[in-house]
PDB file of N, CA and C in Angstrom:
ATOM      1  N   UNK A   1       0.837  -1.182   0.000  1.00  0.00           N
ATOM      2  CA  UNK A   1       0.000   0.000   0.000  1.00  0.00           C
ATOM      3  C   UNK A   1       0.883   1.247   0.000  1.00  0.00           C
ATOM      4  N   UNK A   2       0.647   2.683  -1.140  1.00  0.00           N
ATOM      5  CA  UNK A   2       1.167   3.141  -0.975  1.00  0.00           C
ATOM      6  C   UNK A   2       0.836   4.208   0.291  1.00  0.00           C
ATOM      7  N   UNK A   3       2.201   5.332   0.459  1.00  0.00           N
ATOM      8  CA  UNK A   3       1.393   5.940   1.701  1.00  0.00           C
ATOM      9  C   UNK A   3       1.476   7.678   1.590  1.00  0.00           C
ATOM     10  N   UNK A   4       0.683   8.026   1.798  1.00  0.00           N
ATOM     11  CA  UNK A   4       0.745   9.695   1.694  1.00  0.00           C
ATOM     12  C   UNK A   4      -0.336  10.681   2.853  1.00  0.00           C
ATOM     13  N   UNK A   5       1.637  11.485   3.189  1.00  0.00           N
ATOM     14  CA  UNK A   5       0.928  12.492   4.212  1.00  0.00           C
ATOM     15  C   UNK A   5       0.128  13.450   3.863  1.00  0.00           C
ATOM     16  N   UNK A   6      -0.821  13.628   4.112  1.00  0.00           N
ATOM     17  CA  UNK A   6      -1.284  15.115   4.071  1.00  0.00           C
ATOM     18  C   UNK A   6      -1.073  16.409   4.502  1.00  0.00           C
ATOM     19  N   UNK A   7      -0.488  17.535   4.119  1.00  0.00           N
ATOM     20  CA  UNK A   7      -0.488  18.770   5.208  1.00  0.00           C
ATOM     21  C   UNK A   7      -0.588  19.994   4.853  1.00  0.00           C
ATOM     22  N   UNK A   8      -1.719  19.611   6.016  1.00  0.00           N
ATOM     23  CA  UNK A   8      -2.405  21.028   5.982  1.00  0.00           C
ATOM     24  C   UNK A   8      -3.537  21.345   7.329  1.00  0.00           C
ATOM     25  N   UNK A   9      -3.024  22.470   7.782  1.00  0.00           N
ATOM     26  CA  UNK A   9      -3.638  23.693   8.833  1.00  0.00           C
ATOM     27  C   UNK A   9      -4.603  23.362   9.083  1.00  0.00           C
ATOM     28  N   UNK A  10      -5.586  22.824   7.389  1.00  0.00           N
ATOM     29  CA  UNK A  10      -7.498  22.549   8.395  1.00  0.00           C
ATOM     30  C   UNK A  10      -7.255  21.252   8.396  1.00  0.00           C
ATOM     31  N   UNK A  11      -8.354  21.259   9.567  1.00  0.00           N
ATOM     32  CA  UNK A  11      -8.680  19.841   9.751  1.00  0.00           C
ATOM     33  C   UNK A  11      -9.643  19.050   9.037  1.00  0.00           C
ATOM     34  N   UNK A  12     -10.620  20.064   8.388  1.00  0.00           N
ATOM     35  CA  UNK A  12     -11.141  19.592   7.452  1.00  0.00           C
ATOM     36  C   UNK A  12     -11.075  19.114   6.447  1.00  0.00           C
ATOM     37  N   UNK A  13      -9.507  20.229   5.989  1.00  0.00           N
ATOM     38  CA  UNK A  13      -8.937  19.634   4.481  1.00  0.00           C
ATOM     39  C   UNK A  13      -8.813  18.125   4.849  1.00  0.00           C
ATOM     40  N   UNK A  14      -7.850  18.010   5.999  1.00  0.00           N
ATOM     41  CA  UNK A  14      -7.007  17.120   6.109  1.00  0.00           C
ATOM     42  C   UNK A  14      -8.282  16.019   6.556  1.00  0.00           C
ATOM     43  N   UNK A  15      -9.149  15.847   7.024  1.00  0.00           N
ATOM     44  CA  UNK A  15     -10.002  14.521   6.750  1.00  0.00           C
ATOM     45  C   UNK A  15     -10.888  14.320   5.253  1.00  0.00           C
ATOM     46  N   UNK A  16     -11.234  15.493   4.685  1.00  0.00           N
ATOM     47  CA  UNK A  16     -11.731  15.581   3.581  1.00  0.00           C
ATOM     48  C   UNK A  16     -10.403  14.570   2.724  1.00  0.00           C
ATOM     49  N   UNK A  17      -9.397  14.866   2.672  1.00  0.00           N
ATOM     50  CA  UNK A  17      -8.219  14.379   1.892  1.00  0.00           C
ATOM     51  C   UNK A  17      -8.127  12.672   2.147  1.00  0.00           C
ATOM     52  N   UNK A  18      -8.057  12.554   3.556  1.00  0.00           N
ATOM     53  CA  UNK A  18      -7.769  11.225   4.254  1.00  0.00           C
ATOM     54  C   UNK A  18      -8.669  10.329   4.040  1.00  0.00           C
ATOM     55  N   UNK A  19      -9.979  10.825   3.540  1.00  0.00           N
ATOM     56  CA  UNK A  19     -11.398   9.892   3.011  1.00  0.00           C
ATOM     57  C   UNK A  19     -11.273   9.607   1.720  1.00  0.00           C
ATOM     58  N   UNK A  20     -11.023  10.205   0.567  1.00  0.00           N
ATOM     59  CA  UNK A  20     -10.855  10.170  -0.556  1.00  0.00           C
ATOM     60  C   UNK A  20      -9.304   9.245  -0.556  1.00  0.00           C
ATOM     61  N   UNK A  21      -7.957   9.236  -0.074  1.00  0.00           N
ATOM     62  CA  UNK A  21      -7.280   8.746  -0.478  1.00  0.00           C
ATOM     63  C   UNK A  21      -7.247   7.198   0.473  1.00  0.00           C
ATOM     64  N   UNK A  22      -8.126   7.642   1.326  1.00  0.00           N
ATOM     65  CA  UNK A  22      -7.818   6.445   1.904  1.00  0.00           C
ATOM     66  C   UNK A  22      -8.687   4.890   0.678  1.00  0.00           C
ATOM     67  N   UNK A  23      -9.968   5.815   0.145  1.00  0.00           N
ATOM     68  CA  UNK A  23     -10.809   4.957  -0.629  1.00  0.00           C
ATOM     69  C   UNK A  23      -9.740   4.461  -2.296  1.00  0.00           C
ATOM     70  N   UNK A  24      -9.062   5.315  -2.450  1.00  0.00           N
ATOM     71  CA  UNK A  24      -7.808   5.289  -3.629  1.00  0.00           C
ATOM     72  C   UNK A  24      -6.830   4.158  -2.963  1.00  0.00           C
ATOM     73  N   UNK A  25      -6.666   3.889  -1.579  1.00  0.00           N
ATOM     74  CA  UNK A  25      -5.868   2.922  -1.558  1.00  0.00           C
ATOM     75  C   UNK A  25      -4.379   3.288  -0.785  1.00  0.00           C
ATOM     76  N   UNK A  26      -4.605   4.313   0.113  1.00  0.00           N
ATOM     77  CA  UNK A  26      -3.248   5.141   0.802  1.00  0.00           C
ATOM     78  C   UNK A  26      -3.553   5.016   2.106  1.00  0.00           C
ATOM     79  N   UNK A  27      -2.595   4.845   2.569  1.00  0.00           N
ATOM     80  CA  UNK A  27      -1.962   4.800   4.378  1.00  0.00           C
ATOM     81  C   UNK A  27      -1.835   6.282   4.324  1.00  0.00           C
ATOM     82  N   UNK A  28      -2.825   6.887   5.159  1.00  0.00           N
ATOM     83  CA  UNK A  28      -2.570   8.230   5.315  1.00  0.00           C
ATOM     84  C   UNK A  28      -1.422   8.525   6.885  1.00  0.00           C
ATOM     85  N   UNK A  29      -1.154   9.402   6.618  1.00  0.00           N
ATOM     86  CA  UNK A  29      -0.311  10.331   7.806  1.00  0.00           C
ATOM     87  C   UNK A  29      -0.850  12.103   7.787  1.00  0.00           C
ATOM     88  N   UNK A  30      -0.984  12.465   9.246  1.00  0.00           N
ATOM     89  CA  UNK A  30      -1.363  14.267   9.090  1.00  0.00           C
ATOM     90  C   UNK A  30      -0.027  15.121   9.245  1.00  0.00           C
ATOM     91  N   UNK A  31      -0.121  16.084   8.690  1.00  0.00           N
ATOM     92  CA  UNK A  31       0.723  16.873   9.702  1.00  0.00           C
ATOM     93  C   UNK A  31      -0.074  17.721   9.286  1.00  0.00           C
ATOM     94  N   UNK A  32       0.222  18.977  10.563  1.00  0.00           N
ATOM     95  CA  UNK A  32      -0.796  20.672  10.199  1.00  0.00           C
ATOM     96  C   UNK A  32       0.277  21.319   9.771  1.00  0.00           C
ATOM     97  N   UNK A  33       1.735  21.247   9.742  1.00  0.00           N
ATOM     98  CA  UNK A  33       2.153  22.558   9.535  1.00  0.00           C
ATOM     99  C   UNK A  33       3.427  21.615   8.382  1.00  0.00           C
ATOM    100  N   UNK A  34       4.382  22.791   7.780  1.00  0.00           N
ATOM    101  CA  UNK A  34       5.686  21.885   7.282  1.00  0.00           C
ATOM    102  C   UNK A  34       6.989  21.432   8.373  1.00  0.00           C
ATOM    103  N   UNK A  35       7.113  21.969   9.594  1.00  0.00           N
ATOM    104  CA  UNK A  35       7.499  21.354  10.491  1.00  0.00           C
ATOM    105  C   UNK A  35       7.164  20.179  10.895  1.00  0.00           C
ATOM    106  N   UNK A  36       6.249  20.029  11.174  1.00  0.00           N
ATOM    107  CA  UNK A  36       5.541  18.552  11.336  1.00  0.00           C
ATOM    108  C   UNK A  36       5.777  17.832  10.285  1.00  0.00           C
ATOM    109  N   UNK A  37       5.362  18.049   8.877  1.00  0.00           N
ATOM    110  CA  UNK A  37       5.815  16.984   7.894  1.00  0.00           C
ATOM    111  C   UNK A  37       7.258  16.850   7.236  1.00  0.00           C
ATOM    112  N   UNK A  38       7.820  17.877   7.838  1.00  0.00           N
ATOM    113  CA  UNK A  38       9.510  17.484   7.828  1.00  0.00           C
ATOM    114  C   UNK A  38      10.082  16.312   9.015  1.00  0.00           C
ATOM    115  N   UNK A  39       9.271  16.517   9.952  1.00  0.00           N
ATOM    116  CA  UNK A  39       9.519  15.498  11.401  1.00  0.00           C
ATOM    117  C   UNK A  39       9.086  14.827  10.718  1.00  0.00           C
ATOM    118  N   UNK A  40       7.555  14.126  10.221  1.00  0.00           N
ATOM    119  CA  UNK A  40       7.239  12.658   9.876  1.00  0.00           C
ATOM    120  C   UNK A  40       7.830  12.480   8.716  1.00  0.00           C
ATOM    121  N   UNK A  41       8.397  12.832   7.733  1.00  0.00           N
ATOM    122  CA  UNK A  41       9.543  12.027   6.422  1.00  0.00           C
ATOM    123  C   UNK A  41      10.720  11.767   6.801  1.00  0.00           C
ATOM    124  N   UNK A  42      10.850  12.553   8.483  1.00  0.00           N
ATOM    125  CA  UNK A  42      12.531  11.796   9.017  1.00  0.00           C
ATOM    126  C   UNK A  42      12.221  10.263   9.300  1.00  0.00           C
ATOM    127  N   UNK A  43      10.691  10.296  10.343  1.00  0.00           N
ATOM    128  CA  UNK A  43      10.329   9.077  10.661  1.00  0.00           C
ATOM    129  C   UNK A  43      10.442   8.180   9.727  1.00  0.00           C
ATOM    130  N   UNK A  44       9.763   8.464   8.600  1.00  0.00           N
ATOM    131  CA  UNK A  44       8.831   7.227   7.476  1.00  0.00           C
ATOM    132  C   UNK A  44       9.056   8.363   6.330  1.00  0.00           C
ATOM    133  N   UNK A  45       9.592   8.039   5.299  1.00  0.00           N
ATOM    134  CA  UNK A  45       9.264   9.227   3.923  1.00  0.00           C
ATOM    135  C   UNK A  45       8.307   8.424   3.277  1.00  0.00           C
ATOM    136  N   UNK A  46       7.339   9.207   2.892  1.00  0.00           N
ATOM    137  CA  UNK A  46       5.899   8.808   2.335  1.00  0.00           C
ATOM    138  C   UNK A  46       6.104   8.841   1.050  1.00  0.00           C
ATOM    139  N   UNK A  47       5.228   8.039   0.139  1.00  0.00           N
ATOM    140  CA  UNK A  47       5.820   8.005  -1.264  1.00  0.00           C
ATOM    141  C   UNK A  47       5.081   9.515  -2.124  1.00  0.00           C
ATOM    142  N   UNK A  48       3.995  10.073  -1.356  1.00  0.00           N
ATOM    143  CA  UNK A  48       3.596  11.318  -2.152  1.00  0.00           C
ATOM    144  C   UNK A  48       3.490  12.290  -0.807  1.00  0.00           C
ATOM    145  N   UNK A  49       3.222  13.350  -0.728  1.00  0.00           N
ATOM    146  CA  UNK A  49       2.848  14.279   0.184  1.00  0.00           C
ATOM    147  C   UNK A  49       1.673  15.450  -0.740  1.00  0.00           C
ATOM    148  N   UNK A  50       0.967  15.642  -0.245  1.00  0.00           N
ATOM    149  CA  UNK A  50       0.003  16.313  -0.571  1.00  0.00           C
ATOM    150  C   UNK A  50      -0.372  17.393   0.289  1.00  0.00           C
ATOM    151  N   UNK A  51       0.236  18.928  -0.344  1.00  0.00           N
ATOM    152  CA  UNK A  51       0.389  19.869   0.615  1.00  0.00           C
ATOM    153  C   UNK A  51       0.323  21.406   0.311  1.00  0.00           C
ATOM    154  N   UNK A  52      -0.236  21.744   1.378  1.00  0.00           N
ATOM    155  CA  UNK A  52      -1.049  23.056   1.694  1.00  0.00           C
ATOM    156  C   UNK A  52       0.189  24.132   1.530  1.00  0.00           C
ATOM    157  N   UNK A  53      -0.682  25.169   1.265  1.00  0.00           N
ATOM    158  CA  UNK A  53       0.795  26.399   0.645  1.00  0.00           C
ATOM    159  C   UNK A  53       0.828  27.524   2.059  1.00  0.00           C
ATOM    160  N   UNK A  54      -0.218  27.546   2.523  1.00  0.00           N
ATOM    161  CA  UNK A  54      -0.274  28.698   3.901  1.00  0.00           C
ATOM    162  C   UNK A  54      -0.428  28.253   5.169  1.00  0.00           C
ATOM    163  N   UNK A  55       0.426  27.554   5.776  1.00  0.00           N
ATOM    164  CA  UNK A  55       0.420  27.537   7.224  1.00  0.00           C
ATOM    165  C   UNK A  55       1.194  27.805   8.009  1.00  0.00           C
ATOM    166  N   UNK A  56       1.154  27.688   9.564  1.00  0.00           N
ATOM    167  CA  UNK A  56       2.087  28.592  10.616  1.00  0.00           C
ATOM    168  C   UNK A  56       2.950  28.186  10.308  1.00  0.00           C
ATOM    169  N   UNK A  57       4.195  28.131  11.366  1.00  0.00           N
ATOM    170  CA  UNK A  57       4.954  27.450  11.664  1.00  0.00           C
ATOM    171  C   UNK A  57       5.975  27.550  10.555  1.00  0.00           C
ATOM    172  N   UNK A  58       6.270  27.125   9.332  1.00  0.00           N
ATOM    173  CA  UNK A  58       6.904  27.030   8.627  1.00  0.00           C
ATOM    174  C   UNK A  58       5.750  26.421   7.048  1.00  0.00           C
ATOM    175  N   UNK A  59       5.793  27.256   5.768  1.00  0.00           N
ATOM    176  CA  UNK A  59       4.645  27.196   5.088  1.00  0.00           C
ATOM    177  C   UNK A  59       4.956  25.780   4.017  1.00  0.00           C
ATOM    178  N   UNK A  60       3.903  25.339   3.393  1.00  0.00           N
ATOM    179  CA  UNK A  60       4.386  24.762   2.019  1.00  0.00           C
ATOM    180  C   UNK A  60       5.706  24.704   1.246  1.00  0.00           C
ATOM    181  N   UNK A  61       5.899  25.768   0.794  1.00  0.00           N
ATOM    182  CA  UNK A  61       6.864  26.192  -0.102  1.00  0.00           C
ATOM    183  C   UNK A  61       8.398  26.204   0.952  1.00  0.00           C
ATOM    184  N   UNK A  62       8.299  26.523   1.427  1.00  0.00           N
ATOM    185  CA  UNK A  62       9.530  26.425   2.705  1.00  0.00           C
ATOM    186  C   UNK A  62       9.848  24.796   2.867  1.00  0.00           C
ATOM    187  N   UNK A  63       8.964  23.979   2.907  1.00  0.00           N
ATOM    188  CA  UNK A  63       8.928  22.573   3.361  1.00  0.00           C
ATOM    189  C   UNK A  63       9.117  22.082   2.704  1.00  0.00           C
ATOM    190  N   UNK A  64       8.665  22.567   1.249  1.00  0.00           N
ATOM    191  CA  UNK A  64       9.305  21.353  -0.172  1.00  0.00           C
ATOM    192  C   UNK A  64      10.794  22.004  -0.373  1.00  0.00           C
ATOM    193  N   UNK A  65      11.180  23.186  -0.518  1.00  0.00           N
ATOM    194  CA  UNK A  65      12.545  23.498  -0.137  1.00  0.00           C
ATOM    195  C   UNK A  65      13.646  22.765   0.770  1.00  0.00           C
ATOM    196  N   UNK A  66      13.240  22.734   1.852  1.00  0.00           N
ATOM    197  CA  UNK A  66      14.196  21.320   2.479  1.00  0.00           C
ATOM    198  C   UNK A  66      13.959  20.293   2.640  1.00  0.00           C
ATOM    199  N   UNK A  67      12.796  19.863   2.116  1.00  0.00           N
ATOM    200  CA  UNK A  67      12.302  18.411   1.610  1.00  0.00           C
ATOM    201  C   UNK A  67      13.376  17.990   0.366  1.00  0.00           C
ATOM    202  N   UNK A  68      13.265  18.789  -0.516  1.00  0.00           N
ATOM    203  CA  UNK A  68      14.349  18.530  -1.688  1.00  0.00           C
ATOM    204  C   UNK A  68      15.783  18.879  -1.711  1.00  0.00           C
ATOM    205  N   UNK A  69      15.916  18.867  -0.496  1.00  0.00           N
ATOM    206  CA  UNK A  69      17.360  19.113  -0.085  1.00  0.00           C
ATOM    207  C   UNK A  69      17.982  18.214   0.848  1.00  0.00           C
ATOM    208  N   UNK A  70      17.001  17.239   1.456  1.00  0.00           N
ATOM    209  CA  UNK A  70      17.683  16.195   1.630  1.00  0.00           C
ATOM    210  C   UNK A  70      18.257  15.187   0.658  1.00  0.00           C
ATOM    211  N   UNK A  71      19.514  14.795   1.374  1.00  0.00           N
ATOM    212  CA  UNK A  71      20.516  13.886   0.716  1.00  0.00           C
ATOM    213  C   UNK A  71      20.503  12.722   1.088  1.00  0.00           C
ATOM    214  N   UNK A  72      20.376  11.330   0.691  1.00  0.00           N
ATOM    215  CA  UNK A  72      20.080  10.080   0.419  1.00  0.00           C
ATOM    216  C   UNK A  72      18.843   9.764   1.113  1.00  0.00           C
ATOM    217  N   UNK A  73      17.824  10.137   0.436  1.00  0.00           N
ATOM    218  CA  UNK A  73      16.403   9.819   0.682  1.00  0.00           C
ATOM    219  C   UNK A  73      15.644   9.561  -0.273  1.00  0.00           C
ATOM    220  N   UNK A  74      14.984   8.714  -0.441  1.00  0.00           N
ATOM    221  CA  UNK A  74      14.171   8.398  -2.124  1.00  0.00           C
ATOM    222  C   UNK A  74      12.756   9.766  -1.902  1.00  0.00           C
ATOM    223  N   UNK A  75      13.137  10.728  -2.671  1.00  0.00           N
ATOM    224  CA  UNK A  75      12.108  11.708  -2.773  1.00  0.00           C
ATOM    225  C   UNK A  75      10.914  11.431  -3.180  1.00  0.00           C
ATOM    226  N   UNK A  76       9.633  11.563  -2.039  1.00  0.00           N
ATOM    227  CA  UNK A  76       8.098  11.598  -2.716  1.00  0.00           C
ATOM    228  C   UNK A  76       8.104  12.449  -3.462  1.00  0.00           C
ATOM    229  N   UNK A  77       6.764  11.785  -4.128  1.00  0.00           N
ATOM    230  CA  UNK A  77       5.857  13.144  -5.289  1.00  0.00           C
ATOM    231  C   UNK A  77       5.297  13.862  -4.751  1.00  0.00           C
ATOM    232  N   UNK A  78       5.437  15.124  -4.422  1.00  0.00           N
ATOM    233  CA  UNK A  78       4.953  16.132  -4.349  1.00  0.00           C
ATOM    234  C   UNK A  78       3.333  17.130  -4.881  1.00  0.00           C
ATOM    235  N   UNK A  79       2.849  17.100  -4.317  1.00  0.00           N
ATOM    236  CA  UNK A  79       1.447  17.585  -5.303  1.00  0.00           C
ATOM    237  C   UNK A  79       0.603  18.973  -3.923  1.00  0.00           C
ATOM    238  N   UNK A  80       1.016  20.450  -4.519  1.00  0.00           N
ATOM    239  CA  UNK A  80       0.854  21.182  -4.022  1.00  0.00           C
ATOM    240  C   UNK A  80      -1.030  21.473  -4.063  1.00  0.00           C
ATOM    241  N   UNK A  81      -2.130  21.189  -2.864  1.00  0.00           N
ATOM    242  CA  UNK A  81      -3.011  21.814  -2.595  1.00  0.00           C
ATOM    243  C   UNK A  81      -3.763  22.690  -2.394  1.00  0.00           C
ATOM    244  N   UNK A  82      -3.934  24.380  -2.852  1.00  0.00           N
ATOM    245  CA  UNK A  82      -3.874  25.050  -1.925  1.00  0.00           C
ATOM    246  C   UNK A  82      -4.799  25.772  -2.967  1.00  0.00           C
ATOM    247  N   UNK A  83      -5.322  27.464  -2.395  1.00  0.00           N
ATOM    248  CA  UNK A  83      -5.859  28.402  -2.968  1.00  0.00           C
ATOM    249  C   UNK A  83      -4.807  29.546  -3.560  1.00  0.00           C
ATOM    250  N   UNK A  84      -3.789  29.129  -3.515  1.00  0.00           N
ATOM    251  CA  UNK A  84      -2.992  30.248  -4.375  1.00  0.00           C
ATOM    252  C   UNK A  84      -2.956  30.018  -5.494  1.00  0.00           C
ATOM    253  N   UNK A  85      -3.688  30.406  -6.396  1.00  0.00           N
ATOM    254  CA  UNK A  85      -3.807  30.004  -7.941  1.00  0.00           C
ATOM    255  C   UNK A  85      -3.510  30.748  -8.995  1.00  0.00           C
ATOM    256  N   UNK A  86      -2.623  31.987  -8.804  1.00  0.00           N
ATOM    257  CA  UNK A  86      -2.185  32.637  -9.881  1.00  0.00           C
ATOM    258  C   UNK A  86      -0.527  32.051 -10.407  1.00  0.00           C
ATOM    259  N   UNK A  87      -0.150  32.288 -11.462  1.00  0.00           N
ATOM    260  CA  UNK A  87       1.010  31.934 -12.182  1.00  0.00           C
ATOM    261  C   UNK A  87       2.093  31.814 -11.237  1.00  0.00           C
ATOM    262  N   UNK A  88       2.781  33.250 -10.319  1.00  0.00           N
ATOM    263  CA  UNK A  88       3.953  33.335 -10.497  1.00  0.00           C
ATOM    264  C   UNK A  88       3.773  32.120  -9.240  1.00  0.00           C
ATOM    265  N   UNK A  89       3.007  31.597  -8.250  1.00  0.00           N
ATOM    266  CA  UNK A  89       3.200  30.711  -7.230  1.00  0.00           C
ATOM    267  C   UNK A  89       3.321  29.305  -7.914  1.00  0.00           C
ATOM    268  N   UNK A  90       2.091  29.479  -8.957  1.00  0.00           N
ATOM    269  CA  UNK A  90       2.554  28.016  -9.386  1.00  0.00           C
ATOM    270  C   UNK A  90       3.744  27.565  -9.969  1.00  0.00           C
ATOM    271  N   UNK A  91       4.477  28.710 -10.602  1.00  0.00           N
ATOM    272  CA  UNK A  91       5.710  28.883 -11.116  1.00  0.00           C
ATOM    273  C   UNK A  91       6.916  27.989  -9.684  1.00  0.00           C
ATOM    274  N   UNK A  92       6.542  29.233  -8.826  1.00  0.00           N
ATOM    275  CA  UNK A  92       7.494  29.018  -7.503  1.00  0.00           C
ATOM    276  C   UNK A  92       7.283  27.415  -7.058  1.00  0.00           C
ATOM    277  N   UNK A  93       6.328  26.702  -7.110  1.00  0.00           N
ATOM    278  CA  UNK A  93       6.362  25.561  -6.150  1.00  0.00           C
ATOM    279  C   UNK A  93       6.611  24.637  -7.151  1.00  0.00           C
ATOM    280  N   UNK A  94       6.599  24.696  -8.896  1.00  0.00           N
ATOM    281  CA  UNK A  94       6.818  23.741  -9.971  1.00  0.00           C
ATOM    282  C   UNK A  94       8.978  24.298  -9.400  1.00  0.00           C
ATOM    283  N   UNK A  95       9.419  25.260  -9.264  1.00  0.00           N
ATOM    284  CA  UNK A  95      10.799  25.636  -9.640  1.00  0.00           C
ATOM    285  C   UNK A  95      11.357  25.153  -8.375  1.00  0.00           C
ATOM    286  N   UNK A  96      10.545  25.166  -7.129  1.00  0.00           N
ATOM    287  CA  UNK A  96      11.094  24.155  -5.664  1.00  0.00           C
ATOM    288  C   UNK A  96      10.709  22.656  -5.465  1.00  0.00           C
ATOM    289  N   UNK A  97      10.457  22.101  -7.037  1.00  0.00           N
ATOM    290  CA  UNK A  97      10.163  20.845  -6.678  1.00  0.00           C
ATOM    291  C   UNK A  97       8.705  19.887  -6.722  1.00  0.00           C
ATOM    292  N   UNK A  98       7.955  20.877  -6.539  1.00  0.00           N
ATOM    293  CA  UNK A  98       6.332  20.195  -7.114  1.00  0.00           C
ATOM    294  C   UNK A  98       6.481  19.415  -8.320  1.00  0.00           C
ATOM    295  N   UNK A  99       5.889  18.302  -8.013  1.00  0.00           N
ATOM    296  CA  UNK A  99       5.333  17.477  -9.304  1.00  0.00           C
ATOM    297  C   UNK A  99       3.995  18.120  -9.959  1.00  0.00           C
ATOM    298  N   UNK A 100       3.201  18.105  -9.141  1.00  0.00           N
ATOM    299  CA  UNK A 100       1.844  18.685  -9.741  1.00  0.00           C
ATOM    300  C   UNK A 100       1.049  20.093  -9.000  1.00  0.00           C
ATOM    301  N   UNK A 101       0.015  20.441  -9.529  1.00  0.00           N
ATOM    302  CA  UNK A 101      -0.401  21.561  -8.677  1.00  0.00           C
ATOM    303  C   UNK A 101      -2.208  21.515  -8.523  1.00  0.00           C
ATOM    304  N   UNK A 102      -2.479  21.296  -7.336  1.00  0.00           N
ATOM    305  CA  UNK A 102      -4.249  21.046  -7.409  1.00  0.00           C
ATOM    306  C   UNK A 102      -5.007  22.664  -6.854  1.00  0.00           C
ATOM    307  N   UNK A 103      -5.770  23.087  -7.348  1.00  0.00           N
ATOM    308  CA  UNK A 103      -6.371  24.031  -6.740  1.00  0.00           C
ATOM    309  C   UNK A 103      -7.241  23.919  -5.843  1.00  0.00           C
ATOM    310  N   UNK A 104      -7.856  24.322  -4.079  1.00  0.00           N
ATOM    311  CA  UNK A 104      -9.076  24.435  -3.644  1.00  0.00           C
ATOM    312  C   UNK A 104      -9.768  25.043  -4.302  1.00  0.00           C
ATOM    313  N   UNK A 105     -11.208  24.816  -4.229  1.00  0.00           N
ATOM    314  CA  UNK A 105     -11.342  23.183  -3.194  1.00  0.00           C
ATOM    315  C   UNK A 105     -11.868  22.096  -4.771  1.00  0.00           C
ATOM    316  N   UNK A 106     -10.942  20.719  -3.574  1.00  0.00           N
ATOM    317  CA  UNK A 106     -10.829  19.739  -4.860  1.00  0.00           C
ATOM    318  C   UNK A 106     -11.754  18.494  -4.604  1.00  0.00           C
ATOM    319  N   UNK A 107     -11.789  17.544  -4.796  1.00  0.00           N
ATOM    320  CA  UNK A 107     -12.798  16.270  -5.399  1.00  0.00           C
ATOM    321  C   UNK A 107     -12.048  15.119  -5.370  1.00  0.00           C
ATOM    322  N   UNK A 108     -12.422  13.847  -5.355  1.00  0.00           N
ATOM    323  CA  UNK A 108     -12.358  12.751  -6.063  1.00  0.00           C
ATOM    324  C   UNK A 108     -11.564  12.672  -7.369  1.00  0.00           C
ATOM    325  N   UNK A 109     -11.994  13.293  -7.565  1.00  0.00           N
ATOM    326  CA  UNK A 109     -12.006  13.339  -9.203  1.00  0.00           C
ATOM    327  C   UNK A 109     -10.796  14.244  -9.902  1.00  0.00           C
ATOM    328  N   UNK A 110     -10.492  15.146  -9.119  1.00  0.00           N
ATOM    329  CA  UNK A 110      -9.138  15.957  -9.265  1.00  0.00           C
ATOM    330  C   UNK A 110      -8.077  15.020  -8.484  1.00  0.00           C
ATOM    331  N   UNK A 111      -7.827  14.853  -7.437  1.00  0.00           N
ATOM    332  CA  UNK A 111      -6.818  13.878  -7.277  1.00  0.00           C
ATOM    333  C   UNK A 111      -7.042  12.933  -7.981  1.00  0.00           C
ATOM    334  N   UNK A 112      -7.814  12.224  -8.683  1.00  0.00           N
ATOM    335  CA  UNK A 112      -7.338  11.050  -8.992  1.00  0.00           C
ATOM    336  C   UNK A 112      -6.477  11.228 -10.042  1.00  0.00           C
ATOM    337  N   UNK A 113      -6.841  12.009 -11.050  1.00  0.00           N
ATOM    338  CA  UNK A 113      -6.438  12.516 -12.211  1.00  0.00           C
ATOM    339  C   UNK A 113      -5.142  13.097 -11.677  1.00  0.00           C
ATOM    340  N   UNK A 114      -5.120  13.909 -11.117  1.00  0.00           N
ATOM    341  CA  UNK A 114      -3.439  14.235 -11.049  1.00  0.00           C
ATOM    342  C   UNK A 114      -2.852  13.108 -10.065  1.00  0.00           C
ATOM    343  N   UNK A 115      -3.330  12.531  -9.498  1.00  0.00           N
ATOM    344  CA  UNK A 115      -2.182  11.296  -9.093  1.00  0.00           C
ATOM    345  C   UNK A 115      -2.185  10.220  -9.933  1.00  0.00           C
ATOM    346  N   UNK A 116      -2.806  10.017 -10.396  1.00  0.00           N
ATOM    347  CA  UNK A 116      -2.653   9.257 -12.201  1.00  0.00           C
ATOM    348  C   UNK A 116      -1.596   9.602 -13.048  1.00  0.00           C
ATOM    349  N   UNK A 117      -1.745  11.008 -12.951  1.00  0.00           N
ATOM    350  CA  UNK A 117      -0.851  11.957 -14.286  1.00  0.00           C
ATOM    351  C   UNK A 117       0.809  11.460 -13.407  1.00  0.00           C
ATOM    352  N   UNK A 118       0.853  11.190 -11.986  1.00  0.00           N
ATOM    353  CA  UNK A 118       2.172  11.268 -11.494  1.00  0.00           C
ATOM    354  C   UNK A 118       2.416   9.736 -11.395  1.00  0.00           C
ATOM    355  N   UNK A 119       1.667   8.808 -12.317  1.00  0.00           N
ATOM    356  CA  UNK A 119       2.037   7.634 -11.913  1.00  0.00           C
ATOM    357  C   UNK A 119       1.736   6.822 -10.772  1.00  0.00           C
ATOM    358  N   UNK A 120       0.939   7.510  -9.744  1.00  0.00           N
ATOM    359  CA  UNK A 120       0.648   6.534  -7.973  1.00  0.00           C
ATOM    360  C   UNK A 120      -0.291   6.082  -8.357  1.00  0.00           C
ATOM    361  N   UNK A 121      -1.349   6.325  -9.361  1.00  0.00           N
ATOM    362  CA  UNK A 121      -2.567   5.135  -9.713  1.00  0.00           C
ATOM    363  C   UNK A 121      -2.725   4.569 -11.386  1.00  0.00           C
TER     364      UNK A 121
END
């Protein structure tokens, strides 16, 4: 089974997310912030992460930054969540490492398709 964290700030996202992928066939993990999901890929690196662009602590874009800067770790796919939907961000999180980019609020039907497009289904 593959496994993918989720992270992100609501809790809603983050069970809304955990229902849908869990029915796709994923071992979910939470984190709320990118601190937290930098701690759980030391634990366990998840084969995708699926993640929010605005939260405390340390944001999205900060987290795939030293996510992709670790050295001998088999890097997940990356697939940025969020409501920032103009160019130059999607630019920024495709140029730090994103595989894909989903807009809120999403569906069934949008992840599947972009985790398809990345090969996990």
């Amino acid at each position: 089974m593959k496994s993918c964290l989720v992270v992100d700030d609501s809790k809603v996202i983050r069970k809304v997310a955990r229902r849908i992928l869990e029915e796709l066939n994923f071992e979910i993990e939470e984190a709320v912030d990118g601190q937290e999901a930098l701690d759980a890929c030391e634990r366990n690196m998840p084969d995708v992460v699926l993640l929010d662009w605005n939260m405390p602590v340390m944001n999205g874009l900060e987290y795939l930054i030293e996510l992709r800067a670790l050295q001998g770790v088999e890097q997940p796919i990356v697939v940025f969540c969020t409501t920032e939907n103009d160019m130059s961000h999607i630019r920024q999180a495709i140029e730090a490492g994103a595989n894909e980019y989903i807009m809120k609020p999403f569906d069934r039907e949008i992840i599947e398709a972009k985790f398809t497009q990345v090969g996990l289904l």
